[in-house]
Structure formats: structure tokens, C-alpha cells
C-alpha atoms as a PDB file:
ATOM      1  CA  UNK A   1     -66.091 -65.190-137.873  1.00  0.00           C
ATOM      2  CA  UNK A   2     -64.584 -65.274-134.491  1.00  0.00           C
ATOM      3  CA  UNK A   3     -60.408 -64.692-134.434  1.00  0.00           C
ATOM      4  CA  UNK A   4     -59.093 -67.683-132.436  1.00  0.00           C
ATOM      5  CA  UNK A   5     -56.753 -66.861-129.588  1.00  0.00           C
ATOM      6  CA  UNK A   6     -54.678 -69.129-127.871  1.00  0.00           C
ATOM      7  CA  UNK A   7     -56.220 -71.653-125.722  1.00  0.00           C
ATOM      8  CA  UNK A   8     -53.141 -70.274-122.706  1.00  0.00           C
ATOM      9  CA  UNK A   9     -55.797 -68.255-121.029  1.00  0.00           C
ATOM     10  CA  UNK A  10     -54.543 -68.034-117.576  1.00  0.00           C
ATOM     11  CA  UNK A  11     -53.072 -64.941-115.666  1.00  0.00           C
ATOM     12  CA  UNK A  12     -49.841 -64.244-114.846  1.00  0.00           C
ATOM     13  CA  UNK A  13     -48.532 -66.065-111.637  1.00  0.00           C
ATOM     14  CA  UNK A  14     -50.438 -64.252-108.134  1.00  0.00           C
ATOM     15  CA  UNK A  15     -47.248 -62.906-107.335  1.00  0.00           C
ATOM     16  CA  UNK A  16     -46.474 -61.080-110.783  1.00  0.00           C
ATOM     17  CA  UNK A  17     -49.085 -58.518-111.450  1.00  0.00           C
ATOM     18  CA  UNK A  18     -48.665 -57.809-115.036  1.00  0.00           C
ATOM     19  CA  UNK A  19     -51.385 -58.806-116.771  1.00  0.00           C
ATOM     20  CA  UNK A  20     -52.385 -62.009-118.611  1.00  0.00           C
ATOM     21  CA  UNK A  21     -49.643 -64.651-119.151  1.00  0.00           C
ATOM     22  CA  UNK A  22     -49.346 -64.816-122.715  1.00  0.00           C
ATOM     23  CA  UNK A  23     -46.979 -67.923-122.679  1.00  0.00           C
ATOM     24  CA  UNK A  24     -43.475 -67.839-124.491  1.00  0.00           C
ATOM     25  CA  UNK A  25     -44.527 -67.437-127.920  1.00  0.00           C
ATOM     26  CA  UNK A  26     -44.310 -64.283-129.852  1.00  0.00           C
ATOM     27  CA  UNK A  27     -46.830 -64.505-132.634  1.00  0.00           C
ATOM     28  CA  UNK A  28     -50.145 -62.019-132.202  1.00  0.00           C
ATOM     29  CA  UNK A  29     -52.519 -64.853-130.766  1.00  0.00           C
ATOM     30  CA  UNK A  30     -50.155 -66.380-128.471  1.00  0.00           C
ATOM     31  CA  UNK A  31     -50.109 -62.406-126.911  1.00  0.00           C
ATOM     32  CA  UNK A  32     -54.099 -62.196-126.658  1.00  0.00           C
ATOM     33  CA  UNK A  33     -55.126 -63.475-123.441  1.00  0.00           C
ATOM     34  CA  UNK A  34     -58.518 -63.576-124.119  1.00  0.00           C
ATOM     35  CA  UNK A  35     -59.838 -67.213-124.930  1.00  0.00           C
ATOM     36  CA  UNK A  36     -63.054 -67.040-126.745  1.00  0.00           C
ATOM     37  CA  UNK A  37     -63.079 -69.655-129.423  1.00  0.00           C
ATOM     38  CA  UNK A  38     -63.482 -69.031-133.085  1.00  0.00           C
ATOM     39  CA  UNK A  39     -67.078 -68.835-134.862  1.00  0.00           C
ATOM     40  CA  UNK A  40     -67.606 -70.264-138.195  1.00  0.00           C
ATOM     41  CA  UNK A  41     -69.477 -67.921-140.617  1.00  0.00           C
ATOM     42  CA  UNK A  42     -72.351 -70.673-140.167  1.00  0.00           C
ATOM     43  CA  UNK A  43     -72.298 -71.120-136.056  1.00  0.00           C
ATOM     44  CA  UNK A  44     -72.403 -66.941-136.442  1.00  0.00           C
ATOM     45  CA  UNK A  45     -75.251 -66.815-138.835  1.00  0.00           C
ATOM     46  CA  UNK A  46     -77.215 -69.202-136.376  1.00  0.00           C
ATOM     47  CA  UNK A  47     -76.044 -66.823-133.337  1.00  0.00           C
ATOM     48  CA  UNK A  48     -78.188 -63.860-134.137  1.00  0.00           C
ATOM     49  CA  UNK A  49     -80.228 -62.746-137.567  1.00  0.00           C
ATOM     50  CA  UNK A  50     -79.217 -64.457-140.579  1.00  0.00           C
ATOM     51  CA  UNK A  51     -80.002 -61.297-142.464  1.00  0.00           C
ATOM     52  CA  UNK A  52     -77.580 -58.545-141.195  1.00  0.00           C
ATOM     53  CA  UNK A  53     -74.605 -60.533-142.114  1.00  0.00           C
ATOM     54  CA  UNK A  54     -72.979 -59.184-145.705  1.00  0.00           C
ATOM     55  CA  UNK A  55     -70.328 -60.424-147.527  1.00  0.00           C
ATOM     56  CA  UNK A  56     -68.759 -56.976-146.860  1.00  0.00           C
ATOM     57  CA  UNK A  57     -68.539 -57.627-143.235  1.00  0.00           C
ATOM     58  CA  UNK A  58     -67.658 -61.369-143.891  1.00  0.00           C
ATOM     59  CA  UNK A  59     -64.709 -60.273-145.928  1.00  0.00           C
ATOM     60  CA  UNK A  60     -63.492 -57.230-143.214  1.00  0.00           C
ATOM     61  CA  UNK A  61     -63.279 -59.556-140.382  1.00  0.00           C
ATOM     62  CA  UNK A  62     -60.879 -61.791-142.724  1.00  0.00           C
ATOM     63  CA  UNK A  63     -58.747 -59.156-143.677  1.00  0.00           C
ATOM     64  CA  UNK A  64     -58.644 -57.948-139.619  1.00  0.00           C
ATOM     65  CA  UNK A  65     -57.901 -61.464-139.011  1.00  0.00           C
ATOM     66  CA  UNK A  66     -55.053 -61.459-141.919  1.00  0.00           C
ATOM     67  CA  UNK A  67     -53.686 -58.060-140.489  1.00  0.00           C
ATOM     68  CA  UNK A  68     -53.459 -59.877-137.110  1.00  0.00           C
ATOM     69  CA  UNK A  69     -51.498 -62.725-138.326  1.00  0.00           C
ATOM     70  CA  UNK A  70     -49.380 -60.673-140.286  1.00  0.00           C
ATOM     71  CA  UNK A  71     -48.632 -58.824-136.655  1.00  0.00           C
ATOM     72  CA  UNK A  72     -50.292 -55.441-137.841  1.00  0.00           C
ATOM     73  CA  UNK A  73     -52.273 -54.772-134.684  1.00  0.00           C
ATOM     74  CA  UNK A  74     -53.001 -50.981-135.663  1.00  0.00           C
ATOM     75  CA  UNK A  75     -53.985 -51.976-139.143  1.00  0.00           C
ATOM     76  CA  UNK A  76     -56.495 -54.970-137.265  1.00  0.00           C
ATOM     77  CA  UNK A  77     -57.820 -52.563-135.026  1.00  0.00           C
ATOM     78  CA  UNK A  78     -59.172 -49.880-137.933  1.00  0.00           C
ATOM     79  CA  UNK A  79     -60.568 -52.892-139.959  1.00  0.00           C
ATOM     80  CA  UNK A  80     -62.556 -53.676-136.961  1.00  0.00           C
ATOM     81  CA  UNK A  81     -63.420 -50.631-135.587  1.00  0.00           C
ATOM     82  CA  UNK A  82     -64.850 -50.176-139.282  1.00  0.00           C
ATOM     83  CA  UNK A  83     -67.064 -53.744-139.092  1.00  0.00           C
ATOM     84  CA  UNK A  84     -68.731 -52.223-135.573  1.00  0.00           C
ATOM     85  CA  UNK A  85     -69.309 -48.536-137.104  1.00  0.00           C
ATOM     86  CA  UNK A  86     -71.379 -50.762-140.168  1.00  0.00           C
ATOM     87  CA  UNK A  87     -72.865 -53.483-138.346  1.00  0.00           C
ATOM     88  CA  UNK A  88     -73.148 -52.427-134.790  1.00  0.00           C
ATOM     89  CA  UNK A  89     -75.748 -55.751-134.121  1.00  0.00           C
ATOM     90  CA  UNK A  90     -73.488 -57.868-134.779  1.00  0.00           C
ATOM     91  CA  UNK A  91     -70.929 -59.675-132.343  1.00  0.00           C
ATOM     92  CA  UNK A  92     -67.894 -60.376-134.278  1.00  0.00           C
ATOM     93  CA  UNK A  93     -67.061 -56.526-134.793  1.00  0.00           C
ATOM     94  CA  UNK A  94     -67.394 -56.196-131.116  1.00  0.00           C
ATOM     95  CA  UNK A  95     -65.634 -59.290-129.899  1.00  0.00           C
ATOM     96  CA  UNK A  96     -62.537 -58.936-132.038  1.00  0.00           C
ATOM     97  CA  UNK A  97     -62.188 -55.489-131.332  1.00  0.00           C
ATOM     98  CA  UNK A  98     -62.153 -56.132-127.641  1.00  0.00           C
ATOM     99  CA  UNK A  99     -59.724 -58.789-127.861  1.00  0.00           C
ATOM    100  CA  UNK A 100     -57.516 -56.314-129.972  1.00  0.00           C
ATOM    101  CA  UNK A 101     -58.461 -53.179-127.426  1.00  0.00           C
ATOM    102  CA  UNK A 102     -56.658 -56.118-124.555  1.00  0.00           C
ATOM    103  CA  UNK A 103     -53.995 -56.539-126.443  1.00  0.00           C
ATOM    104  CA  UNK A 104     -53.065 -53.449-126.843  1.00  0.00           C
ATOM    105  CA  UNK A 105     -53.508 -52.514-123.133  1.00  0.00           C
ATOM    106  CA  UNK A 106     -56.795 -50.460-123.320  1.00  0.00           C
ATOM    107  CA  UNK A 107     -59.079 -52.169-121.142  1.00  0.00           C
ATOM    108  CA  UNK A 108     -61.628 -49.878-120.204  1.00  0.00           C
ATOM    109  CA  UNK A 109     -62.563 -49.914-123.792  1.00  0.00           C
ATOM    110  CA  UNK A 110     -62.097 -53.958-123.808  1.00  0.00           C
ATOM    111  CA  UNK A 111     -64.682 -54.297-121.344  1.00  0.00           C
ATOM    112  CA  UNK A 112     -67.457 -52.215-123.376  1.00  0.00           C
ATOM    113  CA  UNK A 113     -66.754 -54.410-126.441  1.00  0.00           C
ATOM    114  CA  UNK A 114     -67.358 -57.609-124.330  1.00  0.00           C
ATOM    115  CA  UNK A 115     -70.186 -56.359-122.270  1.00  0.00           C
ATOM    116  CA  UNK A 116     -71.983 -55.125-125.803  1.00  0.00           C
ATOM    117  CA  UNK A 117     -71.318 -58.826-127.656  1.00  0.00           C
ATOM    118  CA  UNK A 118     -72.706 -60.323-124.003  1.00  0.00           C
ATOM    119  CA  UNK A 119     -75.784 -58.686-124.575  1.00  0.00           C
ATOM    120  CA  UNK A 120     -75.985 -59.839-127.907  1.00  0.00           C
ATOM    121  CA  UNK A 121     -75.070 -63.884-127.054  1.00  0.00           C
ATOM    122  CA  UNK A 122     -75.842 -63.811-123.332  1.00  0.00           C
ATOM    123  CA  UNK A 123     -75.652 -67.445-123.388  1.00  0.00           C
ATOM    124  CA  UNK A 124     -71.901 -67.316-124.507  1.00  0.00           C
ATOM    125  CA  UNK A 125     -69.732 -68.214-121.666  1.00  0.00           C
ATOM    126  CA  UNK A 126     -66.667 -67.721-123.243  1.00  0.00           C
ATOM    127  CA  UNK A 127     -67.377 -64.195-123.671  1.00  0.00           C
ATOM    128  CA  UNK A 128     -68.102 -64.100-120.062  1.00  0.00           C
ATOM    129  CA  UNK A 129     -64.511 -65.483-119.337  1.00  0.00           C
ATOM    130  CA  UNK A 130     -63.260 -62.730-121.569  1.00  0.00           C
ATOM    131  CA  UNK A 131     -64.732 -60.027-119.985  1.00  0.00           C
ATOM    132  CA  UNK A 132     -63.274 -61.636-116.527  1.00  0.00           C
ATOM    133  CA  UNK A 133     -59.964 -61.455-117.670  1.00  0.00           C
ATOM    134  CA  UNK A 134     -60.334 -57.897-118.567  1.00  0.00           C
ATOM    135  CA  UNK A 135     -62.106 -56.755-115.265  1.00  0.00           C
ATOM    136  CA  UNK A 136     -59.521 -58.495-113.497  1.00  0.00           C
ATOM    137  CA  UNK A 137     -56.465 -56.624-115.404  1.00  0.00           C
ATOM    138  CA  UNK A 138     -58.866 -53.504-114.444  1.00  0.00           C
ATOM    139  CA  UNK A 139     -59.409 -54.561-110.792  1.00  0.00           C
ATOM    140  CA  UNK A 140     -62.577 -54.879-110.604  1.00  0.00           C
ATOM    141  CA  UNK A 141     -62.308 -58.057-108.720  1.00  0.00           C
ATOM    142  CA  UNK A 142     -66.186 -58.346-108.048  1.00  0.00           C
ATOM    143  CA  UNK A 143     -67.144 -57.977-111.233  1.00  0.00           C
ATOM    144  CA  UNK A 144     -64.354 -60.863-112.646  1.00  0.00           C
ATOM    145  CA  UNK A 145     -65.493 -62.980-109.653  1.00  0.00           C
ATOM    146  CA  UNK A 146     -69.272 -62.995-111.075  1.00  0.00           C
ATOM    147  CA  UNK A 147     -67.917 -63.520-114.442  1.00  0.00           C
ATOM    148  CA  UNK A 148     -65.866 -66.514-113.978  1.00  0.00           C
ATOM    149  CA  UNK A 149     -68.499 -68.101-111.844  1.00  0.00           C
ATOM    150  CA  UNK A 150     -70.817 -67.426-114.632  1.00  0.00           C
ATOM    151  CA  UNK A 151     -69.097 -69.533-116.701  1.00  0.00           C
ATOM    152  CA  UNK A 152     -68.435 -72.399-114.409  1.00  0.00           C
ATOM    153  CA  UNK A 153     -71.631 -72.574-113.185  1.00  0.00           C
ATOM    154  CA  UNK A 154     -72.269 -74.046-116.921  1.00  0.00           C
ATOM    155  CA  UNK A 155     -68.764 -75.650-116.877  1.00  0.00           C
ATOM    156  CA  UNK A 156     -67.564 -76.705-113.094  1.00  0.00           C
ATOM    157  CA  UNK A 157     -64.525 -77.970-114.613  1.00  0.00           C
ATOM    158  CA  UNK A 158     -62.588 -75.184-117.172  1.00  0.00           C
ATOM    159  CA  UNK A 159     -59.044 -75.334-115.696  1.00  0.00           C
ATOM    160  CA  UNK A 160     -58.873 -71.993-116.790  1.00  0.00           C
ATOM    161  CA  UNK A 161     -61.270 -69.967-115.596  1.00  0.00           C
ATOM    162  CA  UNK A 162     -60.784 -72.007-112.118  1.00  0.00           C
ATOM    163  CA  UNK A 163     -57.000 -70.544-112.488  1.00  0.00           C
ATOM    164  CA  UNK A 164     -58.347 -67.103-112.863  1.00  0.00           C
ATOM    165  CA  UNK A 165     -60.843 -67.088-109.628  1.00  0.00           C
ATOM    166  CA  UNK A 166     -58.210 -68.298-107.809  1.00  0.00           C
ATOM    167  CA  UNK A 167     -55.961 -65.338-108.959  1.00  0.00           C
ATOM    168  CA  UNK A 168     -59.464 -62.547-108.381  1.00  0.00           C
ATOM    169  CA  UNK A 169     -59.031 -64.624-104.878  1.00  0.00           C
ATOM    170  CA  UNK A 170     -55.330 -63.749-104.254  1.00  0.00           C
ATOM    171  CA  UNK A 171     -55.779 -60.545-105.165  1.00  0.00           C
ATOM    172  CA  UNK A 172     -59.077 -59.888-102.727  1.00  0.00           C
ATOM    173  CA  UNK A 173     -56.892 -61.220 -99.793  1.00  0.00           C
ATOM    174  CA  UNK A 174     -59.395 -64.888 -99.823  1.00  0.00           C
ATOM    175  CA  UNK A 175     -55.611 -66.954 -99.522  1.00  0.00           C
ATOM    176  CA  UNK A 176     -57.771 -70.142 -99.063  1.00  0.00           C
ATOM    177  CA  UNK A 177     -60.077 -69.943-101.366  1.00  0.00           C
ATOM    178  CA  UNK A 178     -57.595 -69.420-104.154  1.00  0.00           C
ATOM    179  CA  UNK A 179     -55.404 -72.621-102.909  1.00  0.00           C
ATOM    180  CA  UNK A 180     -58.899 -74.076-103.383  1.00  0.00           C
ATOM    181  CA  UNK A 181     -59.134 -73.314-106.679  1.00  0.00           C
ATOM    182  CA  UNK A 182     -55.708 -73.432-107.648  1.00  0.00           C
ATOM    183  CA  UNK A 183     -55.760 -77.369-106.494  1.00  0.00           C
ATOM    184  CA  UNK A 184     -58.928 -77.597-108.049  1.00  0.00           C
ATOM    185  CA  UNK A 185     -57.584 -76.687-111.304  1.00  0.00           C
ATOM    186  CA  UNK A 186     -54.626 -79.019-111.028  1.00  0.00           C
ATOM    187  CA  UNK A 187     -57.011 -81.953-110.340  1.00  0.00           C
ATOM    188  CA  UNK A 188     -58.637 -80.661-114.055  1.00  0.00           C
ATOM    189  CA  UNK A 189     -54.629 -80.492-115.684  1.00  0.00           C
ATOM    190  CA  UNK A 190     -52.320 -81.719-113.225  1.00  0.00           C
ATOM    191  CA  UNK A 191     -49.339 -80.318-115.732  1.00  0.00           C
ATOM    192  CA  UNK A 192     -51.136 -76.429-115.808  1.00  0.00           C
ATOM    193  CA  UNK A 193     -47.952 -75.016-115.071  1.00  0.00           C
ATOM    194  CA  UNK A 194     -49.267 -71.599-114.258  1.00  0.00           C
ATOM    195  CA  UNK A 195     -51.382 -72.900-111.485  1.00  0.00           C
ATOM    196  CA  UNK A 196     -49.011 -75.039-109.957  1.00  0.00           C
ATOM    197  CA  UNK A 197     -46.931 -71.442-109.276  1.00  0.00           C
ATOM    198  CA  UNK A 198     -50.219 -69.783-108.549  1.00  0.00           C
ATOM    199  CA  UNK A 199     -50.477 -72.381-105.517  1.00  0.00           C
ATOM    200  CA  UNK A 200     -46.707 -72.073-104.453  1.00  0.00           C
ATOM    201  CA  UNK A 201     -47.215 -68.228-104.094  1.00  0.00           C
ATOM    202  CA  UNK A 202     -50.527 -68.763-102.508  1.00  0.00           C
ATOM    203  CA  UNK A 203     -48.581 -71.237-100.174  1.00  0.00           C
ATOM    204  CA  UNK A 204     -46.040 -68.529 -99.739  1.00  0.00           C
ATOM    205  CA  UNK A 205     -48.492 -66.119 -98.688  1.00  0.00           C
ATOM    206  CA  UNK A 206     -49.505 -68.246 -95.962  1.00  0.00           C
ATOM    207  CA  UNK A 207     -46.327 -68.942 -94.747  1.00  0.00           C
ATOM    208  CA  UNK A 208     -46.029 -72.517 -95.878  1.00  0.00           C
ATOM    209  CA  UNK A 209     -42.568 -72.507 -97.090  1.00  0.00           C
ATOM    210  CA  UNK A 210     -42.144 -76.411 -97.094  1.00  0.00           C
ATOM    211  CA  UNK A 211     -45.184 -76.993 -98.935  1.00  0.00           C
ATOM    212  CA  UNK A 212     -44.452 -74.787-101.449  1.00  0.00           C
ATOM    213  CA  UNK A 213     -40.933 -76.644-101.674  1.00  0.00           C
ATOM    214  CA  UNK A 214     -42.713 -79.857-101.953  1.00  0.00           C
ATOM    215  CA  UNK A 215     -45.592 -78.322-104.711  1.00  0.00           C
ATOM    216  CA  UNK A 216     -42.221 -77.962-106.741  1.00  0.00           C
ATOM    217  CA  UNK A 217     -40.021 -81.140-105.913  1.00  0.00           C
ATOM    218  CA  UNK A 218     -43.235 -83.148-107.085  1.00  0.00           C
ATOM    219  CA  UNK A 219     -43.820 -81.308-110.195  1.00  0.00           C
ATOM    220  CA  UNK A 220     -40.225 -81.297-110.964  1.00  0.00           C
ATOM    221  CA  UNK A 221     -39.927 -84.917-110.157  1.00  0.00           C
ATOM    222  CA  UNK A 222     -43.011 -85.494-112.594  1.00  0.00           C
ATOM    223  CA  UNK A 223     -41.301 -84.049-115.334  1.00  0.00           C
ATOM    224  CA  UNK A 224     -42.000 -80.049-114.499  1.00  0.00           C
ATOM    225  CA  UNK A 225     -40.816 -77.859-117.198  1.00  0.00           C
ATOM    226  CA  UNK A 226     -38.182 -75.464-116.681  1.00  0.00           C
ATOM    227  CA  UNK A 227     -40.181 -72.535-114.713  1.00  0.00           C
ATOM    228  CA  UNK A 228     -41.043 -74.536-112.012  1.00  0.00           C
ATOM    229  CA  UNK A 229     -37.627 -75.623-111.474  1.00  0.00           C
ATOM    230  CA  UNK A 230     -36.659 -72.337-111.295  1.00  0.00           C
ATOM    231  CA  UNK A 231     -39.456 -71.385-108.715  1.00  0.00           C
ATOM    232  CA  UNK A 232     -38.192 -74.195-106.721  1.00  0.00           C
ATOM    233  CA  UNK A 233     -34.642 -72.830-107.206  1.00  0.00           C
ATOM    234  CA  UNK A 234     -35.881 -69.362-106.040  1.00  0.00           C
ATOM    235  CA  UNK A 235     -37.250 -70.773-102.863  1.00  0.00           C
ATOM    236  CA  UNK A 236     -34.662 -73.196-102.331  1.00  0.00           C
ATOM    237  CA  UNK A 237     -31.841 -70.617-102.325  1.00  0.00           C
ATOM    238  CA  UNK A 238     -34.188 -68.226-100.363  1.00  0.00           C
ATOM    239  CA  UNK A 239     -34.680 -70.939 -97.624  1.00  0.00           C
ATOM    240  CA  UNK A 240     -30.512 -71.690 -97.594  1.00  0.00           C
ATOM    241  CA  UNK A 241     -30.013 -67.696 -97.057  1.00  0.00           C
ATOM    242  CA  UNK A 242     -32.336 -67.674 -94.226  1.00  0.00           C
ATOM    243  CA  UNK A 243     -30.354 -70.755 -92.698  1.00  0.00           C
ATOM    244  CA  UNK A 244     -27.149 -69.231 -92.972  1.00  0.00           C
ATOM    245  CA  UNK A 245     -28.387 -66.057 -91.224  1.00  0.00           C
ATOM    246  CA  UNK A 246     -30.190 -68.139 -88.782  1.00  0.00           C
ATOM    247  CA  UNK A 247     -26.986 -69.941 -87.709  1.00  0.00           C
ATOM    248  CA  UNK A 248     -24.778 -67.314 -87.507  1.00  0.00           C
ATOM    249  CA  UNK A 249     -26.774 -65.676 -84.788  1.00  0.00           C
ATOM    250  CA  UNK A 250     -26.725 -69.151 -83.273  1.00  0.00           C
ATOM    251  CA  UNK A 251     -23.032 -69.721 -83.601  1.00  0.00           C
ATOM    252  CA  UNK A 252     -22.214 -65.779 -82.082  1.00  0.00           C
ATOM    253  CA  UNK A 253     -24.368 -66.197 -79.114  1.00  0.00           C
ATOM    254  CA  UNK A 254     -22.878 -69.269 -78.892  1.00  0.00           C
ATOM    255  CA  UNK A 255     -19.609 -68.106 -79.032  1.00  0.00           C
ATOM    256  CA  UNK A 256     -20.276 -65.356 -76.401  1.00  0.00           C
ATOM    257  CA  UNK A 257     -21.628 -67.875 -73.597  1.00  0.00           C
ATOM    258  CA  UNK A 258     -19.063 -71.217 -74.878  1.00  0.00           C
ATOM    259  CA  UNK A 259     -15.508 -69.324 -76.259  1.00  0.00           C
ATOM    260  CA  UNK A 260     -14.361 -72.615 -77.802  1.00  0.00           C
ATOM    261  CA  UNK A 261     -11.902 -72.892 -80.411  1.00  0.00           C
ATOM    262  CA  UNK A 262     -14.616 -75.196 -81.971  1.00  0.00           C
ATOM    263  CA  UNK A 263     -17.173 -72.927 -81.737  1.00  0.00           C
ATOM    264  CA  UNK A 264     -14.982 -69.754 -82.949  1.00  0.00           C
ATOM    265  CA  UNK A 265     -14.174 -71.836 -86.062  1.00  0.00           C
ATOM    266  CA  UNK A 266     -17.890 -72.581 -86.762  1.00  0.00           C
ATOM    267  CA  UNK A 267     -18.707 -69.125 -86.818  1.00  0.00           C
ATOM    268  CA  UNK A 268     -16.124 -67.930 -88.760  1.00  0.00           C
ATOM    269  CA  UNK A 269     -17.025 -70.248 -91.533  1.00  0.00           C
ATOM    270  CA  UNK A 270     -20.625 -68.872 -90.970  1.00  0.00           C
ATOM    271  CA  UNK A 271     -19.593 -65.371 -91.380  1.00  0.00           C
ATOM    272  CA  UNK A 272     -16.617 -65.861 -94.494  1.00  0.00           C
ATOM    273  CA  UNK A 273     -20.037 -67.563 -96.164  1.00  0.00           C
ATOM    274  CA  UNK A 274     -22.404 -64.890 -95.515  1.00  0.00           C
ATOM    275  CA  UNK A 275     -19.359 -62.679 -96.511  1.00  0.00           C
ATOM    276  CA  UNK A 276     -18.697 -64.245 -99.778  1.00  0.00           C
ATOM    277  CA  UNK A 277     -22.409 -64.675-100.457  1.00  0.00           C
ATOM    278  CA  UNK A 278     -23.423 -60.674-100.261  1.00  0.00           C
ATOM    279  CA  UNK A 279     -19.945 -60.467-102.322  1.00  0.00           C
ATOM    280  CA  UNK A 280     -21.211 -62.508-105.256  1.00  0.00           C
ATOM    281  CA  UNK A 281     -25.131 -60.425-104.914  1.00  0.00           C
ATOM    282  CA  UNK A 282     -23.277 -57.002-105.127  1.00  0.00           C
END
């Protein structure tokens, strides 16, 4: 038995580095941002030997799951660190401890876990995106890379794990290649929210401050839920601070070469706005 996590899988937004994006939700899965999907006893039994599986270890990894539901992570992580002391050949142990070992923010010793259940299902993609996730939160932005293209080499199209390269590709400096990515997994889910503002940070980066304006005017227009339309408010209000600095140095130079009454007026109203603006910011 395999604990399922929640199917949000992608990292935070390229310019957020915090970890995982766990989405709004505040139950235990919704906060593990590993995405390995459950196991049925049967699908494990046909995994690896038939024999080594008990009825003890059957009813451990139930009672770590129930722990975990219950949102008693410490309790979760003894039961499991108990199933891999007893039955270190098999893969849930390992796997569920790993996921609990990310949660909880340790993820040198998230990485083992995965890298010991790999060996066991090599075939196992899933556990290869897992391990990404958790190479990427340690930086070891190679290593994710060969992980996530592990697993779409078998599946071209996962949304998700096309989201995360394009993140290992932000954070290696490889600007295009994420937007690549990024618009390749939008073409998969055109409504993945998180790589929509992946791509308007990546478009940010590159100094493409109307396309990432238009990125959110589109989504928004398309029915974009309410962090994009604050990402477009961000940039929009951004863009109208520039403008107002912008022509204020327009309108004083202006004023010094032209001393119009016209022109005087203009810049006054530039400068009572910038004025009142830095007011309101404090």
C-alpha cells in the first residue's frame, strides 16, 4: 500500500523559491508534494516477491496512513520508519517514509528513501518524479533534470513533470527552455494555473513585460482564477509606477527647455501623484 498524495504536484511559481506548491488546502496530502500514486496491496504483491509481504507490515502502513490523515505526521513517521527497520526489501516502507521525510522538510533523507524504492521498481516513473522534486528542493538541478526526463521519456506529455523541468530550467539560468516547457505544459492543461505564472515570470526574466501582461489578460479573460488576476494586478500596477516615473522626468525636462503654464501644470500633477502614491506605500 502506497499513501496517495495529491495529484497538485507542481513547484512553487520560478519566482518564489520555497519549495513545492502544495495548493490551498490544509489537510496532510494536499501538503505532500510528492505525486506517486497509491499501490493496492495486490499491484504491490505483483511489484516485487509475493512472499515478504506480512499482514504485520500490511496493517503498519494502514495505521501510518491513518496517522497521516488524522494530521499526526510524527506519529506517521515512527510507524514507517518501523515497516523499513522490518522489511527493508520492500518499497512501501521506503516510499512513504520519503514522502513523510519531504514533508517535513528533511530532504537529504527524502532522497535516500526514493533512490532505495527506485532500485527496487526501477521501472516506476512516478518514483522518478518524486525523487525530482526532492533534488530540485535540494538543488541538485542535474540530477532533477535526469529525473524528470526519465519519466517523460515514457510519458512526453505529464503536465507536471513538464512544469517541474521548466522550473530545474529557471533555476539553471536555460530562460528559453523553461518558456518551452512551461507552454508545453499549458498545451497538456491549458487551465495549470501554476504554469501559466511559471511562464509570466519566465517572461519577466526576459524582459517581456507585455507578454507577460497578455499571458494574464488571456487567462483572466478565459475564466483565470483569482491568482492570476492578482499576478496581472502585480504587473499592471508595476508597469503604471514605471509610467508615472517615466513622465515626470519627461514633463521636468520639459519644463526646463518649454516654461509653459501648460507644461508646469502637467508636471505638477505628475509629481502630487508620485507624491501621494509613495504616501499611501509608506
Amino acid at each position: 500500500m502506497f499513501i496517495e498524495f495529491s495529484p497538485g504536484r507542481a513547484r512553487e511559481a520560478p519566482s518564489r523559491h520555497d519549495g513545492c506548491n502544495p495548493g490551498p488546502k490544509e489537510s496532510w496530502a494536499d501538503r505532500f508534494p510528492t505525486g506517486c500514486p497509491p499501490f493496492s496491496p495486490e499491484e504491490s504483491l505483483m511489484a516485487t516477491d509475493a512472499t515478504t509481504t506480512t499482514q504485520d507490515m500490511t496493517t503498519m502502513v494502514r495505521q501510518g496512513t491513518q496517522a497521516l490523515e488524522e494530521g499526526d505526521l510524527m506519529g506517521a513517521l515512527g510507524i514507517f520508519e518501523q515497516v523499513v527497520a522490518a522489511h527493508p526489501d520492500r518499497p512501501e516502507g521506503h516510499n512513504n517514509l520519503g514522502a513523510l521525510y519531504t514533508a517535513l522538510g528533511e530532504n537529504d533523507k527524502a532522497e535516500s528513501c526514493f533512490s532505495q524504492v527506485i532500485a527496487m521498481l526501477p521501472d516506476n516513473v512516478d518514483l522518478r518524479f518524486n525523487r525530482g522534486v526532492v533534488r530540485t528542493n535540494l538543488e541538485n538541478f542535474d540530477g532533477a533534470r535526469e529525473d524528470f526526463q526519465t519519466v517523460l521519456a515514457t510519458r512526453g506529455d505529464d503536465a507536471d513533470t513538464l512544469n517541474n523541468l521548466g522550473v530545474v530550467d529557471f533555476m539553471q539560468g536555460r530562460l528559453d527552455n523553461a518558456a518551452q516547457n512551461f507552454r508545453a505544459c499549458l498545451k497538456v492543461r491549458p487551465r495549470y494555473t501554476n504554469a501559466l505564472l511559471n511562464l509570466v515570470d519566465v517572461e519577466q526574466a526576459l524582459g517581456h513585460g507585455p507578454a507577460a501582461i497578455a499571458l494574464c489578460e488571456e487567462a483572466v479573460a478565459d475564466g483565470g482564477d483569482i491568482e492570476i488576476r492578482r499576478k496581472l494586478l502585480e504587473l499592471l500596477s508595476h508597469g503604471c509606477r514605471e509610467a508615472l516615473e517615466k513622465a515626470s522626468r519627461v514633463a521636468e525636462t520639459l519644463v526646463q527647455t518649454d516654461n509653459t503654464p501648460e507644461n508646469r501644470q502637467e508636471w505638477n500633477k505628475l509629481v502630487q501623484a508620485r507624491s501621494a502614491l509613495a504616501a499611501v506605500e509608506g
